[in-house]
PDB file of N, CA and C in Angstrom:
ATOM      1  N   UNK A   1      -8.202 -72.705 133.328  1.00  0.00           N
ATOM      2  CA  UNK A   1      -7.792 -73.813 132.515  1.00  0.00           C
ATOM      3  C   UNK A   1      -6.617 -73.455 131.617  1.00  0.00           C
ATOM      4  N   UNK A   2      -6.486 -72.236 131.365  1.00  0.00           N
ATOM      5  CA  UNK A   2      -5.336 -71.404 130.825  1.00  0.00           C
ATOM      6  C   UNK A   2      -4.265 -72.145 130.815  1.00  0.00           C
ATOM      7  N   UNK A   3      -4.009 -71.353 132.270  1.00  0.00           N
ATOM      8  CA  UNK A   3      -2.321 -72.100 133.253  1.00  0.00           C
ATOM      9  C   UNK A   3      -2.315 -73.457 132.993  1.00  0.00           C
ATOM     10  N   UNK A   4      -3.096 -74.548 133.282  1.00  0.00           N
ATOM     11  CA  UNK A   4      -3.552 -76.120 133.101  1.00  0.00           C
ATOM     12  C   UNK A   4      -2.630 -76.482 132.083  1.00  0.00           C
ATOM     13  N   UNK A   5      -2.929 -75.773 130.553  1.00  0.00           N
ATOM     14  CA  UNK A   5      -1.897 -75.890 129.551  1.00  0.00           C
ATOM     15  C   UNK A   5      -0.817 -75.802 129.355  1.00  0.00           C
ATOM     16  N   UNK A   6      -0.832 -74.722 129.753  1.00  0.00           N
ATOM     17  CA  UNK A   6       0.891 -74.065 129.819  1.00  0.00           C
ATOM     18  C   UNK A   6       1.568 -74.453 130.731  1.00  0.00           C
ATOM     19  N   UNK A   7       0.938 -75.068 131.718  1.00  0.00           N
ATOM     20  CA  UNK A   7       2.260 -75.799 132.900  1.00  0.00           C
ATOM     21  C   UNK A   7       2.212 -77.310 132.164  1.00  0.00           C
ATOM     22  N   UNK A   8       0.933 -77.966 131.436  1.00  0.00           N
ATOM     23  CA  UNK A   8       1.248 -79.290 130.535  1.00  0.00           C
ATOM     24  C   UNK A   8       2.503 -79.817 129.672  1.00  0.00           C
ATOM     25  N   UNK A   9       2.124 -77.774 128.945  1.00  0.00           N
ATOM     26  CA  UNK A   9       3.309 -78.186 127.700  1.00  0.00           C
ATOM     27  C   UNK A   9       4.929 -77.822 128.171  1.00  0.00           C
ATOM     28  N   UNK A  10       4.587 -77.097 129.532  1.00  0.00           N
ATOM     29  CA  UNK A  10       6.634 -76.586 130.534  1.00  0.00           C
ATOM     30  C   UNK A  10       6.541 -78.052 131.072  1.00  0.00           C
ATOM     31  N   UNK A  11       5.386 -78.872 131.431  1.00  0.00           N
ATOM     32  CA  UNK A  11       6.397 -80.397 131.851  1.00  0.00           C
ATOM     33  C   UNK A  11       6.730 -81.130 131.043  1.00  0.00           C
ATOM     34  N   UNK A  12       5.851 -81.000 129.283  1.00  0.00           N
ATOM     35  CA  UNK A  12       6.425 -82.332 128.794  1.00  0.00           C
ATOM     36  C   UNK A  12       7.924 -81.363 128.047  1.00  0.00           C
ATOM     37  N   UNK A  13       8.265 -80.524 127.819  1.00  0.00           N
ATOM     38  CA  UNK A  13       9.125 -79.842 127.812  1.00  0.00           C
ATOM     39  C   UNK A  13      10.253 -80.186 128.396  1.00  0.00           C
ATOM     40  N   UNK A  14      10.068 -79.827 130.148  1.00  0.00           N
ATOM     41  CA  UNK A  14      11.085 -80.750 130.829  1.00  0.00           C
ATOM     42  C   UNK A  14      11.067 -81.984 131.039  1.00  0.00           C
ATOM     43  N   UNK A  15      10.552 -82.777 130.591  1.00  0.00           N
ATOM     44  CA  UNK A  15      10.767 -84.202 130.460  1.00  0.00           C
ATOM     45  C   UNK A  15      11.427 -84.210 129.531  1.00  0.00           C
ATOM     46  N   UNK A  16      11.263 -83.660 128.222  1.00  0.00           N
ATOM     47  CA  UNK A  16      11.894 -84.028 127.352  1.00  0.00           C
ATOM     48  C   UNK A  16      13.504 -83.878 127.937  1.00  0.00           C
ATOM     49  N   UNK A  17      13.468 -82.386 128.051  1.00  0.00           N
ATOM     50  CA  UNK A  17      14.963 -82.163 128.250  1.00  0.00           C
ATOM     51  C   UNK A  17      15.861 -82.788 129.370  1.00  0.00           C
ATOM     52  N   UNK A  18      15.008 -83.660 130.020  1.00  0.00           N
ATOM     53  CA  UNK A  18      15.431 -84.564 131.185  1.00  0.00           C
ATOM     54  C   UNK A  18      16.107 -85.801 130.394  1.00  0.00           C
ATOM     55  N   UNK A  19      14.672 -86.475 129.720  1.00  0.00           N
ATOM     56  CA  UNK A  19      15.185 -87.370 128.508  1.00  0.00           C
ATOM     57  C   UNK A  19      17.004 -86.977 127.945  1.00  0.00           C
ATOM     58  N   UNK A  20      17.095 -86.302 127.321  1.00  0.00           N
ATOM     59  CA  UNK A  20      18.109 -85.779 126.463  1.00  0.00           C
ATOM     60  C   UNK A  20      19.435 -85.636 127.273  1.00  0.00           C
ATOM     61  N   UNK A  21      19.402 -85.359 128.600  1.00  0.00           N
ATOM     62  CA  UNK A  21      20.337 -85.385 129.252  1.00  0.00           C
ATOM     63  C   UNK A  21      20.807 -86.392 129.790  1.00  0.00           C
ATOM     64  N   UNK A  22      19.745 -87.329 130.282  1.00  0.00           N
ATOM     65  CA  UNK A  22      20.190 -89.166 130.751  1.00  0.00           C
ATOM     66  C   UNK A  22      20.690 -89.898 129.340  1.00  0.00           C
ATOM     67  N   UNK A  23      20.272 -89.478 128.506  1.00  0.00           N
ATOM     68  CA  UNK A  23      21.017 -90.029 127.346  1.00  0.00           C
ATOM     69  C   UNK A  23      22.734 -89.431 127.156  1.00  0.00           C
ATOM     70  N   UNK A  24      22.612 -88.112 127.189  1.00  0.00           N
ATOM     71  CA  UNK A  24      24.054 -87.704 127.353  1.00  0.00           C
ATOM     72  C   UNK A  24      24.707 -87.951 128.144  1.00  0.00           C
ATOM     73  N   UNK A  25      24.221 -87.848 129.716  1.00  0.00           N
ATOM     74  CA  UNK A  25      25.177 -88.895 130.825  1.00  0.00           C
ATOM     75  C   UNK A  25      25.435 -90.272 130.765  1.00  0.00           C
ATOM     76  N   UNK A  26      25.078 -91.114 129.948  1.00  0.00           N
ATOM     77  CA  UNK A  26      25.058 -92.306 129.113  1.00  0.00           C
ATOM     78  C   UNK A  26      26.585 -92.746 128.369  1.00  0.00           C
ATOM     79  N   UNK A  27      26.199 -91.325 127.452  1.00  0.00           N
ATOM     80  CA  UNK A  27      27.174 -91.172 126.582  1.00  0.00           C
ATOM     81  C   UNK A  27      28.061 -91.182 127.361  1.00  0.00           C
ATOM     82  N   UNK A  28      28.375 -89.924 128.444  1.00  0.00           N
ATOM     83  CA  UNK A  28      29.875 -89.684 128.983  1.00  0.00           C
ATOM     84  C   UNK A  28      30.387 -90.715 129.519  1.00  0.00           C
ATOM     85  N   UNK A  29      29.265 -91.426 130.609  1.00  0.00           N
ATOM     86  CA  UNK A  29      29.861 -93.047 131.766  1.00  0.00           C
ATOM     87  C   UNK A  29      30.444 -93.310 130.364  1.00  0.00           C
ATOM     88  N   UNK A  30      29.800 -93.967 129.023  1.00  0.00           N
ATOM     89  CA  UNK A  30      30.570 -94.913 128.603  1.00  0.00           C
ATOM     90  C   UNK A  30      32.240 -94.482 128.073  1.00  0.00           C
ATOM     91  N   UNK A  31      31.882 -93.115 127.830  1.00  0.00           N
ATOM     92  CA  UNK A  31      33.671 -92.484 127.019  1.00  0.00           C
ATOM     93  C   UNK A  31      34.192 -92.879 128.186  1.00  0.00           C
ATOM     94  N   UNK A  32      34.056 -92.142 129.407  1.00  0.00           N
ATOM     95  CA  UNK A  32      34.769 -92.356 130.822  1.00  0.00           C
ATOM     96  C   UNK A  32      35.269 -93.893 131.189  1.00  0.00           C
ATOM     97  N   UNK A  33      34.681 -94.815 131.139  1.00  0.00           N
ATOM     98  CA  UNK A  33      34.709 -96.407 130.774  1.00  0.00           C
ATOM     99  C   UNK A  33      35.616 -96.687 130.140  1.00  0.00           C
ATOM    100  N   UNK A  34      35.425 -96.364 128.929  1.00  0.00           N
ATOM    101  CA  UNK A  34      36.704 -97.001 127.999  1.00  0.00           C
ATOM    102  C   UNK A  34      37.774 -96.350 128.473  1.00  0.00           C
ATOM    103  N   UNK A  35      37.979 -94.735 128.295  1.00  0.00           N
ATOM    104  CA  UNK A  35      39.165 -94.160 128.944  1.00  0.00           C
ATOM    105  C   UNK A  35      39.985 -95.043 130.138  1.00  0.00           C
ATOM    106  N   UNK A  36      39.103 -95.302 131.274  1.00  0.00           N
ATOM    107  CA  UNK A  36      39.674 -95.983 132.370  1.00  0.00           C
ATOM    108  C   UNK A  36      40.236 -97.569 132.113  1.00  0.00           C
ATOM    109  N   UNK A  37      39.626 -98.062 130.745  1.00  0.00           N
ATOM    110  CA  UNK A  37      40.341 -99.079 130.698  1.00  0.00           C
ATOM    111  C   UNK A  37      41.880 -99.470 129.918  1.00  0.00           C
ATOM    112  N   UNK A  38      41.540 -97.862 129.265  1.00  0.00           N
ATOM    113  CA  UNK A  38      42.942 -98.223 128.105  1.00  0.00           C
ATOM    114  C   UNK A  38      44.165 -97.775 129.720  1.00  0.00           C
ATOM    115  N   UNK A  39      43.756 -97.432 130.203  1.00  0.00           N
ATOM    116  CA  UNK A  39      44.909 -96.525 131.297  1.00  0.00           C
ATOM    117  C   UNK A  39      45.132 -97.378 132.090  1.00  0.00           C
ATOM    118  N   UNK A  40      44.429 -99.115 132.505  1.00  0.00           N
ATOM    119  CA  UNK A  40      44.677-100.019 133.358  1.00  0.00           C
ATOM    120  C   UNK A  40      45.937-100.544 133.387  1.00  0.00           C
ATOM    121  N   UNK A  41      46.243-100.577 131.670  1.00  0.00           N
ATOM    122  CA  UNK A  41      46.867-101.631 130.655  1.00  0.00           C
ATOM    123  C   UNK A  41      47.894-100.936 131.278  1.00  0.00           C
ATOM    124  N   UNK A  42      48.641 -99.842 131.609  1.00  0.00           N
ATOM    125  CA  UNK A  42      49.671 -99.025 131.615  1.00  0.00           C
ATOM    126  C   UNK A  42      50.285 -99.357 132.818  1.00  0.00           C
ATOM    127  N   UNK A  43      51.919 -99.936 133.135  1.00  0.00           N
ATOM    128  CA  UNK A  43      52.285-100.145 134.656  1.00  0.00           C
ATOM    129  C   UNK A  43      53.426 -98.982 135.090  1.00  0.00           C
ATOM    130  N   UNK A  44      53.605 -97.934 133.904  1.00  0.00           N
ATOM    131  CA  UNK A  44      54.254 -96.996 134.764  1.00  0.00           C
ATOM    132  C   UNK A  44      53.618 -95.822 135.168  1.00  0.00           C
ATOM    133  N   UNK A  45      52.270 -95.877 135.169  1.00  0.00           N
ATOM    134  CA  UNK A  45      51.494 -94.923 135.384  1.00  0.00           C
ATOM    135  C   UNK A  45      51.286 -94.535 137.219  1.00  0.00           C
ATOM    136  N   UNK A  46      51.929 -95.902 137.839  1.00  0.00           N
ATOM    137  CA  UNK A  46      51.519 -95.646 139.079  1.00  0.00           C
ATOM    138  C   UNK A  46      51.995 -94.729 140.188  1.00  0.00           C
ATOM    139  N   UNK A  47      50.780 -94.108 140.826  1.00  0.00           N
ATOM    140  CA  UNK A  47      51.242 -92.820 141.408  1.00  0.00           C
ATOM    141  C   UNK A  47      52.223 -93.077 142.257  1.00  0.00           C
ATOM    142  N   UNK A  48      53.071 -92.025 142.981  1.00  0.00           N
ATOM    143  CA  UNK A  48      54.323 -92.646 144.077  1.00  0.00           C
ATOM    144  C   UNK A  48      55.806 -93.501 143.554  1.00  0.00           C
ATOM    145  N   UNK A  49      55.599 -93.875 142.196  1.00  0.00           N
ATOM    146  CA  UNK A  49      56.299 -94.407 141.824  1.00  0.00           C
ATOM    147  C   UNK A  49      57.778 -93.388 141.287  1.00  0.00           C
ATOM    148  N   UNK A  50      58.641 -93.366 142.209  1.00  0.00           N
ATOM    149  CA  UNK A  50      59.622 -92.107 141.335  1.00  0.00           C
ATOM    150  C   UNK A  50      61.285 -92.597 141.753  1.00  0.00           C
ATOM    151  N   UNK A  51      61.841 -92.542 140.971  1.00  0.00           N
ATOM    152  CA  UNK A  51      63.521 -93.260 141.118  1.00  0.00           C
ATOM    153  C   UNK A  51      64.296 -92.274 141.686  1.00  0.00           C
ATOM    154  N   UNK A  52      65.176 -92.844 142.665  1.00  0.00           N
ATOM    155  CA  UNK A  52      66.043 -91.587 143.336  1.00  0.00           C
ATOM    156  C   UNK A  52      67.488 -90.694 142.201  1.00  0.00           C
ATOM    157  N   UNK A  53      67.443 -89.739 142.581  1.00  0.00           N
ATOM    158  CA  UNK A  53      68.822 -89.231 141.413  1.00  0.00           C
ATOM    159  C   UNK A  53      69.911 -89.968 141.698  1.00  0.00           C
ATOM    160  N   UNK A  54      70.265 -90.918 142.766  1.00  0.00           N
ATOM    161  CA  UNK A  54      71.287 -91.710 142.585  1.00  0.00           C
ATOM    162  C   UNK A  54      70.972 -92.611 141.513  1.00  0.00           C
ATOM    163  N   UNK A  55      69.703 -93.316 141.772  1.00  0.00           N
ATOM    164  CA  UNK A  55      69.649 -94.689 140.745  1.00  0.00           C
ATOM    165  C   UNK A  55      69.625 -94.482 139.449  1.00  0.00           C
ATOM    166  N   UNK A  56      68.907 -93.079 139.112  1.00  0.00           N
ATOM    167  CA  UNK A  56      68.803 -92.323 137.472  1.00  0.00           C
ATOM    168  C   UNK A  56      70.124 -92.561 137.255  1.00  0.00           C
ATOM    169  N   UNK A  57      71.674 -92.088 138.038  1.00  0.00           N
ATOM    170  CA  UNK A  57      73.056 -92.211 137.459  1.00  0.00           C
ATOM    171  C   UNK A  57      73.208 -93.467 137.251  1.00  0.00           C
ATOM    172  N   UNK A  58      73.299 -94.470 138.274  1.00  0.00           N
ATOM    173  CA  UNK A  58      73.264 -95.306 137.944  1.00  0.00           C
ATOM    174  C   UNK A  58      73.455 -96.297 136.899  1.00  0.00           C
ATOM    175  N   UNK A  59      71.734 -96.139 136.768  1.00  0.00           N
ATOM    176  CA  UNK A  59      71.044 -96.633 135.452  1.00  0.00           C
ATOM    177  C   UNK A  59      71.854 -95.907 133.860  1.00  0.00           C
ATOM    178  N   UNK A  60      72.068 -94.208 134.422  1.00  0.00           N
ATOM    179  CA  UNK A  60      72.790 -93.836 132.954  1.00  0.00           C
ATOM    180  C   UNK A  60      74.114 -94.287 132.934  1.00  0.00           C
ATOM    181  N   UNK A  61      74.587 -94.351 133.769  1.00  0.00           N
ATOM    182  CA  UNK A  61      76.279 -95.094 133.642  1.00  0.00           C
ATOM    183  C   UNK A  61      75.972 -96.711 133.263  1.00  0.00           C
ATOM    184  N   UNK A  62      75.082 -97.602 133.643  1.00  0.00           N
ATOM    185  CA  UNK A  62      75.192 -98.806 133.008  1.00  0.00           C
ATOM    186  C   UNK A  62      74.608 -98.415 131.267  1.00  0.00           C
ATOM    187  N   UNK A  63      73.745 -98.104 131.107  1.00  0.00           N
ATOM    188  CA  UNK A  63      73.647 -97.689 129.556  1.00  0.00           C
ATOM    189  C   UNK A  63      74.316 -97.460 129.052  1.00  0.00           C
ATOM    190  N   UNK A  64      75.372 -96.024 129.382  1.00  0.00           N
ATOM    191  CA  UNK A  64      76.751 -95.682 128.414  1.00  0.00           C
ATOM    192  C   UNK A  64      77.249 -96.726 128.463  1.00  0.00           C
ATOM    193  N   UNK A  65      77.624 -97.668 129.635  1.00  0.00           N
ATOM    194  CA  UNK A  65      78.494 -98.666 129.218  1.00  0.00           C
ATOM    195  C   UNK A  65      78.236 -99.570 128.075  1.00  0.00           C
ATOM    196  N   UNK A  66      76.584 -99.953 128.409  1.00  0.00           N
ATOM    197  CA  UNK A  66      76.352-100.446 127.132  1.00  0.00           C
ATOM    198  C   UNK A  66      76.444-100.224 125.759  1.00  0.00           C
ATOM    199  N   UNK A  67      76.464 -98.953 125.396  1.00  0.00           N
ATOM    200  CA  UNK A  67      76.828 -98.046 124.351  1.00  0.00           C
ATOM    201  C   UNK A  67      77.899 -98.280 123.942  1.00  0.00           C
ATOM    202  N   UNK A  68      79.012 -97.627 124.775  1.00  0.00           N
ATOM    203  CA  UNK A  68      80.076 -97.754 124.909  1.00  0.00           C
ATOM    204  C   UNK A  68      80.636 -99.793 124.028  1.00  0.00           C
ATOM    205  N   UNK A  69      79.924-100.502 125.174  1.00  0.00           N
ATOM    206  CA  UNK A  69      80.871-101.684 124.435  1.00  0.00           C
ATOM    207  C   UNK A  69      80.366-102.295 122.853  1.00  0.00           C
ATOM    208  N   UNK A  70      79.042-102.020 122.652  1.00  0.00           N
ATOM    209  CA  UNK A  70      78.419-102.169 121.727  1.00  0.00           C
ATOM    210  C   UNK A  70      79.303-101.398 120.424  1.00  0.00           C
ATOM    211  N   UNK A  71      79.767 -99.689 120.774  1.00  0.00           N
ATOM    212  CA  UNK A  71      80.306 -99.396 119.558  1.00  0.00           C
ATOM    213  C   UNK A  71      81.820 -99.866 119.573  1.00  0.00           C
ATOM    214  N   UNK A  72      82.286-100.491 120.323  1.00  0.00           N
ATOM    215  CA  UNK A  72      84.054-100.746 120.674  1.00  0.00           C
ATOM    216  C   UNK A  72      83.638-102.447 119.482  1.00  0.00           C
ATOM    217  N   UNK A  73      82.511-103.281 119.691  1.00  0.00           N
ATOM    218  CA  UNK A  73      82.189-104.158 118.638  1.00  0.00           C
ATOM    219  C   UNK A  73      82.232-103.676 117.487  1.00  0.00           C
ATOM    220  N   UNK A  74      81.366-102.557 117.073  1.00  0.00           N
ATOM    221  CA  UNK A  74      81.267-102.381 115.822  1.00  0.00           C
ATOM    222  C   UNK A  74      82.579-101.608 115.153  1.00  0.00           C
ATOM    223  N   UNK A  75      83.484-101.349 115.988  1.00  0.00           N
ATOM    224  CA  UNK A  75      84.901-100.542 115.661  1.00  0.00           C
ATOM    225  C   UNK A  75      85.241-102.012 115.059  1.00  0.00           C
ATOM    226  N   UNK A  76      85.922-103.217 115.803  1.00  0.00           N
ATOM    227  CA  UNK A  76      86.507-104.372 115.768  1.00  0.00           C
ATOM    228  C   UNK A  76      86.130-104.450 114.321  1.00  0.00           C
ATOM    229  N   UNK A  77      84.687-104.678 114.138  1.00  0.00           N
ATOM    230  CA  UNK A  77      84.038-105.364 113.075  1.00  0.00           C
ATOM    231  C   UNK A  77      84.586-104.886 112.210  1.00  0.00           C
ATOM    232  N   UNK A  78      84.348-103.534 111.931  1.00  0.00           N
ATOM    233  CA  UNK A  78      84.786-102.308 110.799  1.00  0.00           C
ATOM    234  C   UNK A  78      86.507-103.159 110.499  1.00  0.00           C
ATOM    235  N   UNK A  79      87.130-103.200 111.408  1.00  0.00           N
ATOM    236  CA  UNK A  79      89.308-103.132 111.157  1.00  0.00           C
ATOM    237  C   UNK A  79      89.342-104.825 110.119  1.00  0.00           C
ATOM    238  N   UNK A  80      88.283-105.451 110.101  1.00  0.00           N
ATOM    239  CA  UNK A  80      89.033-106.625 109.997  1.00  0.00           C
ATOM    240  C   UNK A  80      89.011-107.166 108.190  1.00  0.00           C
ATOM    241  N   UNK A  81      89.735-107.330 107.574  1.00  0.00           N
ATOM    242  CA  UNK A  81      89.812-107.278 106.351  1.00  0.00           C
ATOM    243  C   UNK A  81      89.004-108.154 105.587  1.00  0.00           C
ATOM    244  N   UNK A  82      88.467-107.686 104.446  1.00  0.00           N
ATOM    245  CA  UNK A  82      88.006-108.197 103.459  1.00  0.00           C
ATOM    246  C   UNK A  82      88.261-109.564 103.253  1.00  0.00           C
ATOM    247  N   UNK A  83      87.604-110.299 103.183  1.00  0.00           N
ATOM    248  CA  UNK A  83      87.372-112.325 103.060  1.00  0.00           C
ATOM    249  C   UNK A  83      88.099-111.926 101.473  1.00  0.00           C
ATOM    250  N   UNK A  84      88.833-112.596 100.868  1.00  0.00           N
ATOM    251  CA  UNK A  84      88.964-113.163  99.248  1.00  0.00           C
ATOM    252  C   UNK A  84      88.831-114.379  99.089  1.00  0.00           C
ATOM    253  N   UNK A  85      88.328-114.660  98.115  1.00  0.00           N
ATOM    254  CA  UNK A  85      88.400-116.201  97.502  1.00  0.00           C
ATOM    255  C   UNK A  85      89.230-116.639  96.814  1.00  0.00           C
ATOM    256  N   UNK A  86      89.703-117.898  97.395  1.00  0.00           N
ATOM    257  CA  UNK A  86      90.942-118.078  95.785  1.00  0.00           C
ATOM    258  C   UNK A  86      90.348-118.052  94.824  1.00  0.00           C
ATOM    259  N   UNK A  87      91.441-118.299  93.678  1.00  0.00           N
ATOM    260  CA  UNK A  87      90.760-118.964  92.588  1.00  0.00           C
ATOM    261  C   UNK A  87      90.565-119.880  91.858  1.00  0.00           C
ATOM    262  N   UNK A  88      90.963-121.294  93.141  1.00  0.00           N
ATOM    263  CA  UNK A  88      90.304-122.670  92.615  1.00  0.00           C
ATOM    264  C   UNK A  88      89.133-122.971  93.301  1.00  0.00           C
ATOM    265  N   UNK A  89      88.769-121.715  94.479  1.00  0.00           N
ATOM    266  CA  UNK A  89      87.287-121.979  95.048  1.00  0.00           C
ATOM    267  C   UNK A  89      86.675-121.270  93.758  1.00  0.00           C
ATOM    268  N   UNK A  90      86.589-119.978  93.272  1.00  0.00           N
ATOM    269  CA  UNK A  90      86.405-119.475  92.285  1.00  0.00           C
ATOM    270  C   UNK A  90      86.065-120.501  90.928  1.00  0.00           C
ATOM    271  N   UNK A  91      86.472-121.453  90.356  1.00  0.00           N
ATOM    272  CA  UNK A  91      86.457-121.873  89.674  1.00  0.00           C
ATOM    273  C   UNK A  91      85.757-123.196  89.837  1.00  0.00           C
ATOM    274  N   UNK A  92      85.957-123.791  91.404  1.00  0.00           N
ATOM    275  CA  UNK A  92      84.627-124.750  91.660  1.00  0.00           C
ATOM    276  C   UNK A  92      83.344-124.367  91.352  1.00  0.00           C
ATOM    277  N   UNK A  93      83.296-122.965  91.972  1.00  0.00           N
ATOM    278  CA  UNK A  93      82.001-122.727  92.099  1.00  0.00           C
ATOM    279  C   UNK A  93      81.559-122.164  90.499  1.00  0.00           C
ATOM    280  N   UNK A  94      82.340-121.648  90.034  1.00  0.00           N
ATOM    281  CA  UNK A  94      81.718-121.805  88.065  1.00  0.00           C
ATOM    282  C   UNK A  94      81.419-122.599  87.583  1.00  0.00           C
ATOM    283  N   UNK A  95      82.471-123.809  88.460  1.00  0.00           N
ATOM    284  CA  UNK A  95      82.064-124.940  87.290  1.00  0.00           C
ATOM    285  C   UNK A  95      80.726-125.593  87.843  1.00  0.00           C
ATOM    286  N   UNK A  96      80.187-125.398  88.874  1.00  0.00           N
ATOM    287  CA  UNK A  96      78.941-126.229  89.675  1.00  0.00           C
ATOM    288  C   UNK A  96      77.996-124.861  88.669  1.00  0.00           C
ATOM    289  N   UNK A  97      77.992-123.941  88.494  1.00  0.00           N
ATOM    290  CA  UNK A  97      77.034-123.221  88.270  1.00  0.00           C
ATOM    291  C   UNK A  97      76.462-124.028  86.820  1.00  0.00           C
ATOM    292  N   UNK A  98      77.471-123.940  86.238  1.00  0.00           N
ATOM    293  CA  UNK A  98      77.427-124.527  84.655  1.00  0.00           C
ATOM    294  C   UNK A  98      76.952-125.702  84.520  1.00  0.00           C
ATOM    295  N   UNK A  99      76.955-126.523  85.644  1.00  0.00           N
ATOM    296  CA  UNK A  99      76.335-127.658  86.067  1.00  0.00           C
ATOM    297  C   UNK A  99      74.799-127.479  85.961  1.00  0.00           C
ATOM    298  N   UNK A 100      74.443-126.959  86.612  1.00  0.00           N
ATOM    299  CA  UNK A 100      73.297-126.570  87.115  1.00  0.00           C
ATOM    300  C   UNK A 100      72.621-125.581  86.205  1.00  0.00           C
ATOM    301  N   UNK A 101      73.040-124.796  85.574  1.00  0.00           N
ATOM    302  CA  UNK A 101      72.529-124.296  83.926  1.00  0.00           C
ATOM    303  C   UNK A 101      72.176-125.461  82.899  1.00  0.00           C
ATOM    304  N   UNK A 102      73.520-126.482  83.076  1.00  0.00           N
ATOM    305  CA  UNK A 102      73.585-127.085  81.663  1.00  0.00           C
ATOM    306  C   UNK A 102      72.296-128.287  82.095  1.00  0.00           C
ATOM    307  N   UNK A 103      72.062-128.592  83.380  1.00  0.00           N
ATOM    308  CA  UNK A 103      70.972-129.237  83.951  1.00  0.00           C
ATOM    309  C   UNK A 103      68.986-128.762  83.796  1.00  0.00           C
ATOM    310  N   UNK A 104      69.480-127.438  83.809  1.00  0.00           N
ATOM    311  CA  UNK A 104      68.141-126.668  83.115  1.00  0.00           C
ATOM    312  C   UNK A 104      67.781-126.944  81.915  1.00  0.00           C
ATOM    313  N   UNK A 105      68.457-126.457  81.430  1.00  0.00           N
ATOM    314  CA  UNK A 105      68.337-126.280  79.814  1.00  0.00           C
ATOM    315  C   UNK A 105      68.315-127.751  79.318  1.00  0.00           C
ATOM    316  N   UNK A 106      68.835-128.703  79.800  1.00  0.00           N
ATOM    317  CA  UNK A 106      68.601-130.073  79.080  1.00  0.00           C
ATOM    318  C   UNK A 106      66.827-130.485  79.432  1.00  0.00           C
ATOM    319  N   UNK A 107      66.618-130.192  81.110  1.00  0.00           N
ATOM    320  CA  UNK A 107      64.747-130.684  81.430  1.00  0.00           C
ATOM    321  C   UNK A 107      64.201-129.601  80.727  1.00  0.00           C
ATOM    322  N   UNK A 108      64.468-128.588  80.188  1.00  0.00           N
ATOM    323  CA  UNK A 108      63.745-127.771  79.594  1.00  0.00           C
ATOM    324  C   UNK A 108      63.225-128.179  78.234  1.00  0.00           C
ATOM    325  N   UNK A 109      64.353-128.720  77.824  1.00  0.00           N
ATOM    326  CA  UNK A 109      64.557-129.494  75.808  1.00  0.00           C
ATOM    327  C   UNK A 109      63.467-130.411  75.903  1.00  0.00           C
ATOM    328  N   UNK A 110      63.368-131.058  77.364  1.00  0.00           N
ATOM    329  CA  UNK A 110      62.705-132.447  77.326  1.00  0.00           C
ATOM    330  C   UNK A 110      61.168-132.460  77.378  1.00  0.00           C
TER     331      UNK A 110
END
């Protein structure tokens, strides 16, 4: 009756530790799960997918160009001189301001 025991308490033993492990393979399916779904979302991930070294030039010669005309704009932009205002636009626009002060300050009194 000895053995009887001791093989009782080595099965609920391994049950337990059976238990403990279907719970941890649990765990992993689900990490594994999510992993596989954030990686669906992704469309350059697909295998086989690879550009020839012609089209890489290509592709980098249309970019520089783009570069290229983009800063030949911002050169233009840079050369072209400073706007001035006269100074009877200058003096419209004081006198509308004063307008519009002296318009405050009167609903304010009121």
């Amino acid at each position: 009756m000895a053995n009887l025991t001791g093989l009782a308490s080595f099965v609920s033993v391994l049950k337990a530790t059976r238990s403990n492990l279907v719970k941890e393979l649990r765990h992993v399916d689900a990490a594994l799960s999510v992993l596989g779904k954030l990686n669906r979302g992704r469309s350059h991930t697909k295998p086989g997918h690879t550009v020839s070294a012609s089209a890489r030039e290509r592709m980098s010669l249309a970019q520089k160009a783009r570069w290229a005309k983009r800063a030949a704009n911002n050169q233009a932009g840079r050369m072209k001189p400073k706007r001035t205002m006269s100074a009877t636009a200058r003096r419209k626009i004081a006198a509308a301001q004063r307008a519009r002060w002296a318009k405050l300050k009167a609903a304010k009194k009121k």
